[in-house]
PDB file of N, CA and C in Angstrom:
ATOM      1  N   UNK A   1      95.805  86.511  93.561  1.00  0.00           N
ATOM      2  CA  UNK A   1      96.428  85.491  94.359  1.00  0.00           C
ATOM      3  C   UNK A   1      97.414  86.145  95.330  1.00  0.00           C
ATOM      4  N   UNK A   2      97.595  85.852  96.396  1.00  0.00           N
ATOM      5  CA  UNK A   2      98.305  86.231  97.533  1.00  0.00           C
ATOM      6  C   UNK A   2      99.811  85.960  97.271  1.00  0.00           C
ATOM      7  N   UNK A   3     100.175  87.354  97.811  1.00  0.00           N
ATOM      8  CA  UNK A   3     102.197  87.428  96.874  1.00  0.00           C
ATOM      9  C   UNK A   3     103.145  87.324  98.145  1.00  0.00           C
ATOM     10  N   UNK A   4     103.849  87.121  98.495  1.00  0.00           N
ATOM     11  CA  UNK A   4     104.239  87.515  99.736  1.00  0.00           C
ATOM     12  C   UNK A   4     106.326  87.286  99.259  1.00  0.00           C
ATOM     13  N   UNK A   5     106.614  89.143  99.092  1.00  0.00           N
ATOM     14  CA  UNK A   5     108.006  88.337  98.499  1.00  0.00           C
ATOM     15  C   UNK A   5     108.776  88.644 100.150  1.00  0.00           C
ATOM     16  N   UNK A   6     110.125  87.973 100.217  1.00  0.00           N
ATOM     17  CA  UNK A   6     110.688  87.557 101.194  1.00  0.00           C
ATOM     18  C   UNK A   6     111.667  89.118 101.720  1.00  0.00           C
ATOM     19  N   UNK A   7     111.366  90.407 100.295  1.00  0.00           N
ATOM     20  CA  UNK A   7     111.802  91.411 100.375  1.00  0.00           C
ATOM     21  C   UNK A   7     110.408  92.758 100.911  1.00  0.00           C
ATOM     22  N   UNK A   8     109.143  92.098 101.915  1.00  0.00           N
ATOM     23  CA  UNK A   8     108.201  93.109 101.913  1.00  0.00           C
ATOM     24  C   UNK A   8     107.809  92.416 103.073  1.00  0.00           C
ATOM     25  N   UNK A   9     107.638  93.169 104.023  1.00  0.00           N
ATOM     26  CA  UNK A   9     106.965  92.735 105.246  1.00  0.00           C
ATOM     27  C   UNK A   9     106.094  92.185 105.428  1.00  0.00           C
ATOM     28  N   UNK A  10     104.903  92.127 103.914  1.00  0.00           N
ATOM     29  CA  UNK A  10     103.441  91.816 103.534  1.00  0.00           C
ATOM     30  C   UNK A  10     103.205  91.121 102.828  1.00  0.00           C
ATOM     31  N   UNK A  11     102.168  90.468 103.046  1.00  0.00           N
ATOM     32  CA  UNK A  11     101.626  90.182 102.012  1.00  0.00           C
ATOM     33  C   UNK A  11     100.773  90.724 100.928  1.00  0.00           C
ATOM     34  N   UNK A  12     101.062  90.727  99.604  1.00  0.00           N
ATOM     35  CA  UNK A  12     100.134  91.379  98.835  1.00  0.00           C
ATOM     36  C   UNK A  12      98.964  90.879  98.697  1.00  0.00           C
ATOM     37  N   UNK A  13      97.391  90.899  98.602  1.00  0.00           N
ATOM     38  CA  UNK A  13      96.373  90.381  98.134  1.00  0.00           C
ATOM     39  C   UNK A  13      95.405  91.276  97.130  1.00  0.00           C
ATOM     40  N   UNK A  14      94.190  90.595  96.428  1.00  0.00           N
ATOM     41  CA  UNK A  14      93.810  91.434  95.481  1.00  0.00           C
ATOM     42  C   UNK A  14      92.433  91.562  96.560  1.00  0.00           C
ATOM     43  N   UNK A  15      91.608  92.670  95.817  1.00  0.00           N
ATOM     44  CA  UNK A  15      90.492  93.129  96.958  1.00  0.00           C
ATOM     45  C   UNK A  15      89.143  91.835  97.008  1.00  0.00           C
ATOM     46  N   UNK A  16      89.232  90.970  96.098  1.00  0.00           N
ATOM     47  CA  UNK A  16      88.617  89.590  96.018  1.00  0.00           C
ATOM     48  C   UNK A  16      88.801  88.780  97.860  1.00  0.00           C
ATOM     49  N   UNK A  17      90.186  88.726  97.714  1.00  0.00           N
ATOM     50  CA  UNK A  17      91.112  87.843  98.767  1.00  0.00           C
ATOM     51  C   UNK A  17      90.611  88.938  99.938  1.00  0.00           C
ATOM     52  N   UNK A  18      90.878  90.268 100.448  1.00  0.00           N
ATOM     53  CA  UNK A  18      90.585  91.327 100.829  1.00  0.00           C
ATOM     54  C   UNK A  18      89.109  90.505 101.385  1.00  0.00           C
ATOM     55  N   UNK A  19      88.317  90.979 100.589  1.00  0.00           N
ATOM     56  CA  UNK A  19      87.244  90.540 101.185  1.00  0.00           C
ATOM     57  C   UNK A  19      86.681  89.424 101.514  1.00  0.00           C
ATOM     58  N   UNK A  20      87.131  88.432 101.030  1.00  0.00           N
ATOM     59  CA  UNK A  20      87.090  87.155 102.036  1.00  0.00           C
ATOM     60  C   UNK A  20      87.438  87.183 103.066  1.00  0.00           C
ATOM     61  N   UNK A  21      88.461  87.948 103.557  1.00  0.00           N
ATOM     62  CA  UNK A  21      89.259  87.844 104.648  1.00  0.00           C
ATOM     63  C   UNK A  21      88.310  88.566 105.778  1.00  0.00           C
ATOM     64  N   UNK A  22      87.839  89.432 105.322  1.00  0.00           N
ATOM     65  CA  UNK A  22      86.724  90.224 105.908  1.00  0.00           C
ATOM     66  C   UNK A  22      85.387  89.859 106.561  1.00  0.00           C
ATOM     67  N   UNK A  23      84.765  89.010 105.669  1.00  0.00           N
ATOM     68  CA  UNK A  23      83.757  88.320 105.708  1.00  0.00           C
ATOM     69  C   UNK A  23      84.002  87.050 106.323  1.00  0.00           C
ATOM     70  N   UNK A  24      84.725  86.414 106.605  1.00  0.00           N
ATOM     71  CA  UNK A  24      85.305  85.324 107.110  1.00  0.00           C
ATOM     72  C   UNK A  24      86.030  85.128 108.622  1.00  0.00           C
ATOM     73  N   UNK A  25      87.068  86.312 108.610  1.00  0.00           N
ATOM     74  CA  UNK A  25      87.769  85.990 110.069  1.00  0.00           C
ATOM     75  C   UNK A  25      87.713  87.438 110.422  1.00  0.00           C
ATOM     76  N   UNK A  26      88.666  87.656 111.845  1.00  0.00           N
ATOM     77  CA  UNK A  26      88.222  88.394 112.377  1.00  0.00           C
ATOM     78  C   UNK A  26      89.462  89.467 111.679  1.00  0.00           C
ATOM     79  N   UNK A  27      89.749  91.027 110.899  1.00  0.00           N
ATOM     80  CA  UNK A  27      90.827  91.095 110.791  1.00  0.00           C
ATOM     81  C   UNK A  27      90.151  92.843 111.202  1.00  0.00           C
ATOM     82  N   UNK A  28      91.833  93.824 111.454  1.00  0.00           N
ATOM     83  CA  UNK A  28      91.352  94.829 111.350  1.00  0.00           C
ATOM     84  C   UNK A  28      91.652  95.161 109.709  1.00  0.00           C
ATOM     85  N   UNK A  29      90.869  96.139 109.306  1.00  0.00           N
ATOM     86  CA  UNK A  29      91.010  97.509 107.947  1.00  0.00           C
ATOM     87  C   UNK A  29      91.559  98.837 108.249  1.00  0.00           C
ATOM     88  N   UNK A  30      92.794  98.840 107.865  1.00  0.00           N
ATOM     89  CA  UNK A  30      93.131 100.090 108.025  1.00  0.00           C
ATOM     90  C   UNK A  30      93.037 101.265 106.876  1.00  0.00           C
ATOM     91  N   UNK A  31      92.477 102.085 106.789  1.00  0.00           N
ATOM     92  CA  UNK A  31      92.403 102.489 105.342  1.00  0.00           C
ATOM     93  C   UNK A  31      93.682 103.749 105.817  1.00  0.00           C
ATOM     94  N   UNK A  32      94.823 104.157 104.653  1.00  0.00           N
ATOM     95  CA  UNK A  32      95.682 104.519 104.972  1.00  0.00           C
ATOM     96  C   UNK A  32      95.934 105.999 103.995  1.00  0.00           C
ATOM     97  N   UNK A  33      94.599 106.251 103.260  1.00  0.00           N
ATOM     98  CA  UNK A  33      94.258 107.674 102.777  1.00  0.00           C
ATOM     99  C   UNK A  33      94.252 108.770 103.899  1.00  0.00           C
ATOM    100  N   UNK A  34      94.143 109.728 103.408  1.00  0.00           N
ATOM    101  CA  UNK A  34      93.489 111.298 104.224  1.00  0.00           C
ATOM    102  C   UNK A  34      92.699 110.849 104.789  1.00  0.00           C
ATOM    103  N   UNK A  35      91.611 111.937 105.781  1.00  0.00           N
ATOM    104  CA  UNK A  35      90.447 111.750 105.885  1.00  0.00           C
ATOM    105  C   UNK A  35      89.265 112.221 104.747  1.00  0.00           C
ATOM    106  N   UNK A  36      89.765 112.994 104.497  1.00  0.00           N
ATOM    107  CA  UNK A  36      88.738 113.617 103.250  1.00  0.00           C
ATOM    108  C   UNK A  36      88.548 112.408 102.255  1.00  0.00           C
ATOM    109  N   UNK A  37      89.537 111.586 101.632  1.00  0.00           N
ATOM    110  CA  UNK A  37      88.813 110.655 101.044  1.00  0.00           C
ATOM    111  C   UNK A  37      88.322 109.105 101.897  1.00  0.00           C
ATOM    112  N   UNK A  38      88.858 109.424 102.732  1.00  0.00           N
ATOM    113  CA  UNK A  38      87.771 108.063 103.443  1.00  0.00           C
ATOM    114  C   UNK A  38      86.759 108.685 103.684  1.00  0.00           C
ATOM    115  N   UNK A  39      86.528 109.859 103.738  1.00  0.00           N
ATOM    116  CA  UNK A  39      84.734 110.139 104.093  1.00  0.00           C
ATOM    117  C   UNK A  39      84.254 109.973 102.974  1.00  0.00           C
ATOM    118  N   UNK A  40      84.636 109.673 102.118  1.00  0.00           N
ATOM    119  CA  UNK A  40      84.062 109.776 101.043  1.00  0.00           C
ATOM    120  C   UNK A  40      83.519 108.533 100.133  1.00  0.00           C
ATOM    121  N   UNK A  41      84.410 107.786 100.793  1.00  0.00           N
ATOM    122  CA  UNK A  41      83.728 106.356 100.420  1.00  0.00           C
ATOM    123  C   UNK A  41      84.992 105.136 101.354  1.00  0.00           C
ATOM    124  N   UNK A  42      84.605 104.210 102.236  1.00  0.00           N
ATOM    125  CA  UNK A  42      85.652 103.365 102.086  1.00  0.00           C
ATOM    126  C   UNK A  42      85.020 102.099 103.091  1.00  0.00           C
ATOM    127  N   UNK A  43      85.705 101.066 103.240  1.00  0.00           N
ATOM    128  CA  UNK A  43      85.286  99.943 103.667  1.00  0.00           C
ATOM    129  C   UNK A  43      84.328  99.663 104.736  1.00  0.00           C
ATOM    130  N   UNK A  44      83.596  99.336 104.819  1.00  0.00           N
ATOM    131  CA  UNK A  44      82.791  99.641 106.292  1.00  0.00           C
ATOM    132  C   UNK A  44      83.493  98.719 107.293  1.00  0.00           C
ATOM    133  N   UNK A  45      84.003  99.839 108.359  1.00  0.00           N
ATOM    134  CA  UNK A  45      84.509  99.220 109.821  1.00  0.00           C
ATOM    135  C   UNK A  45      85.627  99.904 109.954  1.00  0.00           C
ATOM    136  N   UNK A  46      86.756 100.225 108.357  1.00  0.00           N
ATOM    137  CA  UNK A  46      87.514 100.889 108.946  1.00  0.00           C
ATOM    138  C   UNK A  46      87.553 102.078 109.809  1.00  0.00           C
ATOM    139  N   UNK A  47      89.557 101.509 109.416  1.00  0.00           N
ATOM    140  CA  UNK A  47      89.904 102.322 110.656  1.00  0.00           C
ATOM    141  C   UNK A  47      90.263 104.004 109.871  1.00  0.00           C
ATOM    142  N   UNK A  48      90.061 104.684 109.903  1.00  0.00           N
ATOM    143  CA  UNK A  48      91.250 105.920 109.296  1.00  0.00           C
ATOM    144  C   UNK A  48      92.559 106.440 109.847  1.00  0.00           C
ATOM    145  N   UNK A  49      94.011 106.086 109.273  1.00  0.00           N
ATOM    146  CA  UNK A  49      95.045 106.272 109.658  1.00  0.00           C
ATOM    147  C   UNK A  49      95.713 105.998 108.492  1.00  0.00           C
ATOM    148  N   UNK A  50      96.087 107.707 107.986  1.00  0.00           N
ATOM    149  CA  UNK A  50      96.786 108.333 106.980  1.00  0.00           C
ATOM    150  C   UNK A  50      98.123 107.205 106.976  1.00  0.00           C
ATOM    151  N   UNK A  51      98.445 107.110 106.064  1.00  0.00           N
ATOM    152  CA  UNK A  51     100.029 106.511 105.983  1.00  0.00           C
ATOM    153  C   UNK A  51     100.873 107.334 106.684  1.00  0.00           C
ATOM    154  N   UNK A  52     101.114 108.386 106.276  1.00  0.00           N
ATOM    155  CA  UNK A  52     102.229 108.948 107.590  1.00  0.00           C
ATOM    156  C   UNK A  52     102.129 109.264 108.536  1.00  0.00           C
ATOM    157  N   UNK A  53     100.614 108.443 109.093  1.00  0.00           N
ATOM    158  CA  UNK A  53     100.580 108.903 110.885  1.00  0.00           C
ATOM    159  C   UNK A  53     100.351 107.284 111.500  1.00  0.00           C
ATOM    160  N   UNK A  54     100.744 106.559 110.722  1.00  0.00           N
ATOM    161  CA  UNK A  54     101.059 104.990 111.275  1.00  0.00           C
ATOM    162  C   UNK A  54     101.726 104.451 112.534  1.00  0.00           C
ATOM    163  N   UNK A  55     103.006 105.415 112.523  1.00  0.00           N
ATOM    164  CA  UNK A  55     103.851 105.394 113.196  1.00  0.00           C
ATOM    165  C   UNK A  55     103.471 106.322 114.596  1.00  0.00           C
ATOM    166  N   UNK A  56     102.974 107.172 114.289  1.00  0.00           N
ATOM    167  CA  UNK A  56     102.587 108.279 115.984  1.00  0.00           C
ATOM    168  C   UNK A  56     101.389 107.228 116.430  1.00  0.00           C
ATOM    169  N   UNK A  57     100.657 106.755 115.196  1.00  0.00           N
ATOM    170  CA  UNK A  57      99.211 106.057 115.657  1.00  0.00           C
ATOM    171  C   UNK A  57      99.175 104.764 115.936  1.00  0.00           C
ATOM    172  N   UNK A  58     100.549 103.975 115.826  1.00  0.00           N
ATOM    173  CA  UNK A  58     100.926 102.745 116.098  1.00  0.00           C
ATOM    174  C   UNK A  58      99.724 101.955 117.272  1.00  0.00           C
ATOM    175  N   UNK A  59      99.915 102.437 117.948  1.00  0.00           N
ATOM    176  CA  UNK A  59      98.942 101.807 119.555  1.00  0.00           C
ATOM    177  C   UNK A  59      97.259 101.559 119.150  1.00  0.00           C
ATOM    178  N   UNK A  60      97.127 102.007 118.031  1.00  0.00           N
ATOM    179  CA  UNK A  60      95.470 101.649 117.609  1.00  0.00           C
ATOM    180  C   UNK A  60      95.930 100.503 116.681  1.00  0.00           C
ATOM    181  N   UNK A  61      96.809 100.244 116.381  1.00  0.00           N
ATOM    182  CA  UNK A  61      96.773  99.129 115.287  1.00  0.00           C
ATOM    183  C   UNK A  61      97.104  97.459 116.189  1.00  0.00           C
ATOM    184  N   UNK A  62      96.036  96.698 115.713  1.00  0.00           N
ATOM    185  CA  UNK A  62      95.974  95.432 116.565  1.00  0.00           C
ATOM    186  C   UNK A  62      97.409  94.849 116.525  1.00  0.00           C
ATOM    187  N   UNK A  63      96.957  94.101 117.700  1.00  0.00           N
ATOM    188  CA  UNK A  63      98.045  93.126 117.788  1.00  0.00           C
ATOM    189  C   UNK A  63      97.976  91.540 117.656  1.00  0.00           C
ATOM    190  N   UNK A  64      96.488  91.584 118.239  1.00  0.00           N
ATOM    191  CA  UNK A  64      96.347  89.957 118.196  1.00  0.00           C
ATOM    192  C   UNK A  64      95.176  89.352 116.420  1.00  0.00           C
ATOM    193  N   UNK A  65      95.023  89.987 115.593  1.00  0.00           N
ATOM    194  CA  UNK A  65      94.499  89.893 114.489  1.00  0.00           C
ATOM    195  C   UNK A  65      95.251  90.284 112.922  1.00  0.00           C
ATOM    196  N   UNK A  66      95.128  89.651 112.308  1.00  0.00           N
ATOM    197  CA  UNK A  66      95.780  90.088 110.942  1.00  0.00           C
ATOM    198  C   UNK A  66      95.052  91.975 110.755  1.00  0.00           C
ATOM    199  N   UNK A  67      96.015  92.727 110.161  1.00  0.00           N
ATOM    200  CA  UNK A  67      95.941  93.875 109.231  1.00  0.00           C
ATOM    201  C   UNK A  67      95.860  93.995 108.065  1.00  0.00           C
ATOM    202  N   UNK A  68      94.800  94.521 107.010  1.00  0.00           N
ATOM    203  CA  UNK A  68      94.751  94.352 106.282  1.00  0.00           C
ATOM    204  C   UNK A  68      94.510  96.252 105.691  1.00  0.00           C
ATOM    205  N   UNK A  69      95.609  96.901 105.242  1.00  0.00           N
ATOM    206  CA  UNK A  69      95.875  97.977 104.737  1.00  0.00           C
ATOM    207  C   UNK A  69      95.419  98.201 103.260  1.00  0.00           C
ATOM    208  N   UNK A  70      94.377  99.487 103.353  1.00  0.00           N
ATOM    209  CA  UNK A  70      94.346  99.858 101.772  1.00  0.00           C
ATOM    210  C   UNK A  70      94.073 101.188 102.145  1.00  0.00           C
ATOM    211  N   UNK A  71      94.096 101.906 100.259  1.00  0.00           N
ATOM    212  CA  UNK A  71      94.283 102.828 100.329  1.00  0.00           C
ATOM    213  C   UNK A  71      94.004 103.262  98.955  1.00  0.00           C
ATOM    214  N   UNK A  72      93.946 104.228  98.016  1.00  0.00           N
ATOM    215  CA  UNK A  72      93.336 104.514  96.542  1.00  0.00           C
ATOM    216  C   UNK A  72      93.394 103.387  95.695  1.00  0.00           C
ATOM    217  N   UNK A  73      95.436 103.154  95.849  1.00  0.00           N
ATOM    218  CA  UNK A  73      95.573 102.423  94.289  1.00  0.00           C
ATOM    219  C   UNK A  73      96.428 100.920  94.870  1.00  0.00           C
ATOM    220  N   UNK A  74      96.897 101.853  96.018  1.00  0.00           N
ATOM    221  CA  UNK A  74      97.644  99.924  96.692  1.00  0.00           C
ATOM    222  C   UNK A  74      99.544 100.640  97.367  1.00  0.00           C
ATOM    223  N   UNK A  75      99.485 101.723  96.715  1.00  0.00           N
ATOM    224  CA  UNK A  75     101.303 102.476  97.109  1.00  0.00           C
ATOM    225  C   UNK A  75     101.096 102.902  98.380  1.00  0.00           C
ATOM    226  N   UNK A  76     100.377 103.835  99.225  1.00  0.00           N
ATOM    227  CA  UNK A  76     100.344 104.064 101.018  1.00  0.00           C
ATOM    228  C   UNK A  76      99.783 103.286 101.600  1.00  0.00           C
ATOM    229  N   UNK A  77      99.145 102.589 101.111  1.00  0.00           N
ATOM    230  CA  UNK A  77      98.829 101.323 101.714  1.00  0.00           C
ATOM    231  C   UNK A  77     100.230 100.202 102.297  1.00  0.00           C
ATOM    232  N   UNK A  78     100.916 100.226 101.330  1.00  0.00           N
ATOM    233  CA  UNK A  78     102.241  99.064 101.432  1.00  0.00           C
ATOM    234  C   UNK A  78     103.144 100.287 102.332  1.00  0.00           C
ATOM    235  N   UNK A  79     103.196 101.193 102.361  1.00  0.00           N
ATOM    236  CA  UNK A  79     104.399 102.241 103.299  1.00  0.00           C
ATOM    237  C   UNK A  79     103.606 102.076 104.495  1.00  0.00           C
ATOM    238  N   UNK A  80     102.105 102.147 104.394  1.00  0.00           N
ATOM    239  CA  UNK A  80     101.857 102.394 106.386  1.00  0.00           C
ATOM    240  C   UNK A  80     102.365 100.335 106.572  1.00  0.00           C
ATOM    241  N   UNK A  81     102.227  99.595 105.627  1.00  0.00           N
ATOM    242  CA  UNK A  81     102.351  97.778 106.410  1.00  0.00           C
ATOM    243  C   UNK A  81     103.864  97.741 106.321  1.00  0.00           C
ATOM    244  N   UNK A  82     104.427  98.774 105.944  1.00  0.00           N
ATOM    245  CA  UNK A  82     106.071  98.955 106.305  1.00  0.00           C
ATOM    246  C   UNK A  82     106.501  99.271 107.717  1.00  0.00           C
ATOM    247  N   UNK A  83     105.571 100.334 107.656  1.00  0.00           N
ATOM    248  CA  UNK A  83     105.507 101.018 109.137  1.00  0.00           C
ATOM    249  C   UNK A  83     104.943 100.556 110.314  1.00  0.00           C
ATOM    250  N   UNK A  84     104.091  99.037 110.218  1.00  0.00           N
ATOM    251  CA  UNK A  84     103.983  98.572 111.001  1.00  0.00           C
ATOM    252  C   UNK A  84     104.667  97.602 111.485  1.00  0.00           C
ATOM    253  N   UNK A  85     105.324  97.288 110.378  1.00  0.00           N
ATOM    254  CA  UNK A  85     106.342  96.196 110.423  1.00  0.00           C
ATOM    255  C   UNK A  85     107.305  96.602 111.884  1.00  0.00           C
ATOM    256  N   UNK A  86     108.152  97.765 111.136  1.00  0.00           N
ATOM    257  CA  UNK A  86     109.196  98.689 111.963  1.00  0.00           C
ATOM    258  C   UNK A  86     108.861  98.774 113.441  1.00  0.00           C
ATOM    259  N   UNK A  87     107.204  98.368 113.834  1.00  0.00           N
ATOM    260  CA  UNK A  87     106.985  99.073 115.281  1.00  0.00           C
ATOM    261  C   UNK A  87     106.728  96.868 115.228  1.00  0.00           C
ATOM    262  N   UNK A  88     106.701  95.859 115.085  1.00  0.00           N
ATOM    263  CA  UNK A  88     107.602  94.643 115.514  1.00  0.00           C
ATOM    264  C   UNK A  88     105.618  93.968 114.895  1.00  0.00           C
ATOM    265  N   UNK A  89     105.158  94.508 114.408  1.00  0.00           N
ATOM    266  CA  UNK A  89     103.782  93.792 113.934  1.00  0.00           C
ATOM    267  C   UNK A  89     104.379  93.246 112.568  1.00  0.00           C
ATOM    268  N   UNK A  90     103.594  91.545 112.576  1.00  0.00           N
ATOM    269  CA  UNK A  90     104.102  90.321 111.566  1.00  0.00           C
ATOM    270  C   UNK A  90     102.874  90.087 110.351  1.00  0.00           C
ATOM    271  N   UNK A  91     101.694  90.065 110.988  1.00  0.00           N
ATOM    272  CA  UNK A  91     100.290  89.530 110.057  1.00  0.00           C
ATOM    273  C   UNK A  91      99.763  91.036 109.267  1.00  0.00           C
ATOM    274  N   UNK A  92     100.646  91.180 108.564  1.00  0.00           N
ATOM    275  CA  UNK A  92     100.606  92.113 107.782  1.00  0.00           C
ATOM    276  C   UNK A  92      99.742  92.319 105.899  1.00  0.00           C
ATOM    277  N   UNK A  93      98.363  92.619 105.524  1.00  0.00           N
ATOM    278  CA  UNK A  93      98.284  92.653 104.375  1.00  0.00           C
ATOM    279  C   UNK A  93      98.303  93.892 103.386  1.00  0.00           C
ATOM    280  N   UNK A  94      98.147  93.883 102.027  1.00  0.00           N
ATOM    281  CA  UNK A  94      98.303  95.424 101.589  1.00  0.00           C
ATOM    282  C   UNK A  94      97.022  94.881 100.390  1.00  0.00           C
ATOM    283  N   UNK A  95      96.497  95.830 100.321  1.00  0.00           N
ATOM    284  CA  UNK A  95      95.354  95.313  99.224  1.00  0.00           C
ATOM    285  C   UNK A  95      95.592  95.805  97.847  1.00  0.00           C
ATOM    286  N   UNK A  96      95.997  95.220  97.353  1.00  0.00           N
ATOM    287  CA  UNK A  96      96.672  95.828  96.034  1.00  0.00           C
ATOM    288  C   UNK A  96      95.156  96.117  94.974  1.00  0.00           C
ATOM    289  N   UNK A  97      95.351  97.328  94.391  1.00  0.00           N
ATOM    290  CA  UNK A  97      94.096  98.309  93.587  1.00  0.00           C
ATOM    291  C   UNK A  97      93.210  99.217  94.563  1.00  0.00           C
ATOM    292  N   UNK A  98      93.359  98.655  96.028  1.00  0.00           N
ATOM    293  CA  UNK A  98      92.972  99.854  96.819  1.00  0.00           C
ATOM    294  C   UNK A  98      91.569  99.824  97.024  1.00  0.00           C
ATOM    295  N   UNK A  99      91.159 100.802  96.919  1.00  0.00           N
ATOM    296  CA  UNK A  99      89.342 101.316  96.415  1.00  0.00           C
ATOM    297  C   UNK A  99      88.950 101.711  95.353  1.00  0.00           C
ATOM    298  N   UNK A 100      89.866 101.920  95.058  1.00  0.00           N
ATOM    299  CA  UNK A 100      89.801 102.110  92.781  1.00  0.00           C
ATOM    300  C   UNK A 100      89.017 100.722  92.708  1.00  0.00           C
ATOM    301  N   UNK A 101      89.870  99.170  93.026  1.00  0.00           N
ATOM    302  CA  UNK A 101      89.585  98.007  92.871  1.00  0.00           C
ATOM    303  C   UNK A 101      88.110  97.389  93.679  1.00  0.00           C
ATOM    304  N   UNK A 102      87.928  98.190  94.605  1.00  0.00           N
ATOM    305  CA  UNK A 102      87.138  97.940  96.104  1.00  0.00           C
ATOM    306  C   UNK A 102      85.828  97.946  94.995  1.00  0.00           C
ATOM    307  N   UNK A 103      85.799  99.379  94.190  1.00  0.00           N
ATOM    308  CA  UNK A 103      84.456  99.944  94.368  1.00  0.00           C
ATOM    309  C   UNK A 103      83.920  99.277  92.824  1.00  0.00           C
ATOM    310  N   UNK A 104      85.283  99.145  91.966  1.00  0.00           N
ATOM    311  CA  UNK A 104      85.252  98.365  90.805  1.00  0.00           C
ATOM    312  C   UNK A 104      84.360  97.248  90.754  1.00  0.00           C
ATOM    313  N   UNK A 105      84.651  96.816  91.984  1.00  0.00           N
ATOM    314  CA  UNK A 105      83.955  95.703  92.091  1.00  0.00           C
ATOM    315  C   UNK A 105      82.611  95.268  92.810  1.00  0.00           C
ATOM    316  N   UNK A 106      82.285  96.934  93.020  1.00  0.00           N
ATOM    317  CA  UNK A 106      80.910  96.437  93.418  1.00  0.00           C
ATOM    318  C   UNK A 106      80.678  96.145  94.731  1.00  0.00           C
ATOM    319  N   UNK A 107      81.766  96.133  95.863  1.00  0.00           N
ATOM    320  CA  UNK A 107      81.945  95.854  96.891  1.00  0.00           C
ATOM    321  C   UNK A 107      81.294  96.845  97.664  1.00  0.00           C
ATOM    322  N   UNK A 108      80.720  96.770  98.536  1.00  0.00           N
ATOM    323  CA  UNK A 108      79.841  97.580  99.814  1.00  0.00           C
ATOM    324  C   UNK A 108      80.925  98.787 100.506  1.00  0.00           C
ATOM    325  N   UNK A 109      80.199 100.213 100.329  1.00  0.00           N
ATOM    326  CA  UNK A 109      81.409 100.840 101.321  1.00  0.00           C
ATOM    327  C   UNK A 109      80.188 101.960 102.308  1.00  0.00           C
ATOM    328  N   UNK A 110      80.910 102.556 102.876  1.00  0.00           N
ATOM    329  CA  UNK A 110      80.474 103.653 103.768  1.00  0.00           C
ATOM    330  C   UNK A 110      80.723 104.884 103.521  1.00  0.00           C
ATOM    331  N   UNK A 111      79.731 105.811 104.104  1.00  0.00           N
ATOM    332  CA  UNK A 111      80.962 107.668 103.562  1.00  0.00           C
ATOM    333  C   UNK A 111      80.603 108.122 104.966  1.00  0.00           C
ATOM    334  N   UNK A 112      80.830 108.902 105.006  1.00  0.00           N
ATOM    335  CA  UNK A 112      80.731 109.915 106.260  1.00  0.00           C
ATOM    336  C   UNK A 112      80.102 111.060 105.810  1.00  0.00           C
TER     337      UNK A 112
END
């Protein structure tokens, strides 16, 4: 169920919610691992942008669509939707379990 405390720029969702959101409207995926493990398996469409290059890479991240950030377990995921916050972006999500949860579930991915 979708968390949203009044102390996190984001909203939390589980990769269920995640992928509705996906399949449904228009949003970007930012996956916020290395590259080495997004080649290795991760959402089809994302984007790749490490958590600590959020901020230099700001200008690829939408403006007019919700964000929806993941990442292994759900922790650089919530620091890069921090970091987008900071550069004045509002429709912020974090996918809490990541791709641990993604793949758990059977969900469709891509590798490189």
């Amino acid at each position: 169920m979708a968390t949203k405390s009044e102390l996190e720029p984001f909203t939390r969702i589980s990769v269920a919610e995640a992928k509705e959101m996906i399949d449904n409207s228009d949003v970007q995926v930012i996956d916020s691992r290395e590259g080495w493990e997004w080649a290795e398996a991760h959402v089809p469409g994302a984007l790749n942008i490490s958590h600590m290059a959020t901020l230099p890479r700001n200008g690829e991240l939408a403006r007019d669509k919700p964000i929806l950030f993941i990442c292994k377990t759900g922790a650089r995921s919530a620091v890069a939707a921090e970091f987008a916050s900071a550069v004045g972006l509002t429709d912020l999500y974090n996918v809490e379990g990541g791709m641990v949860d993604w793949i758990r579930h059977g969900y469709e991915v891509e590798t490189e």
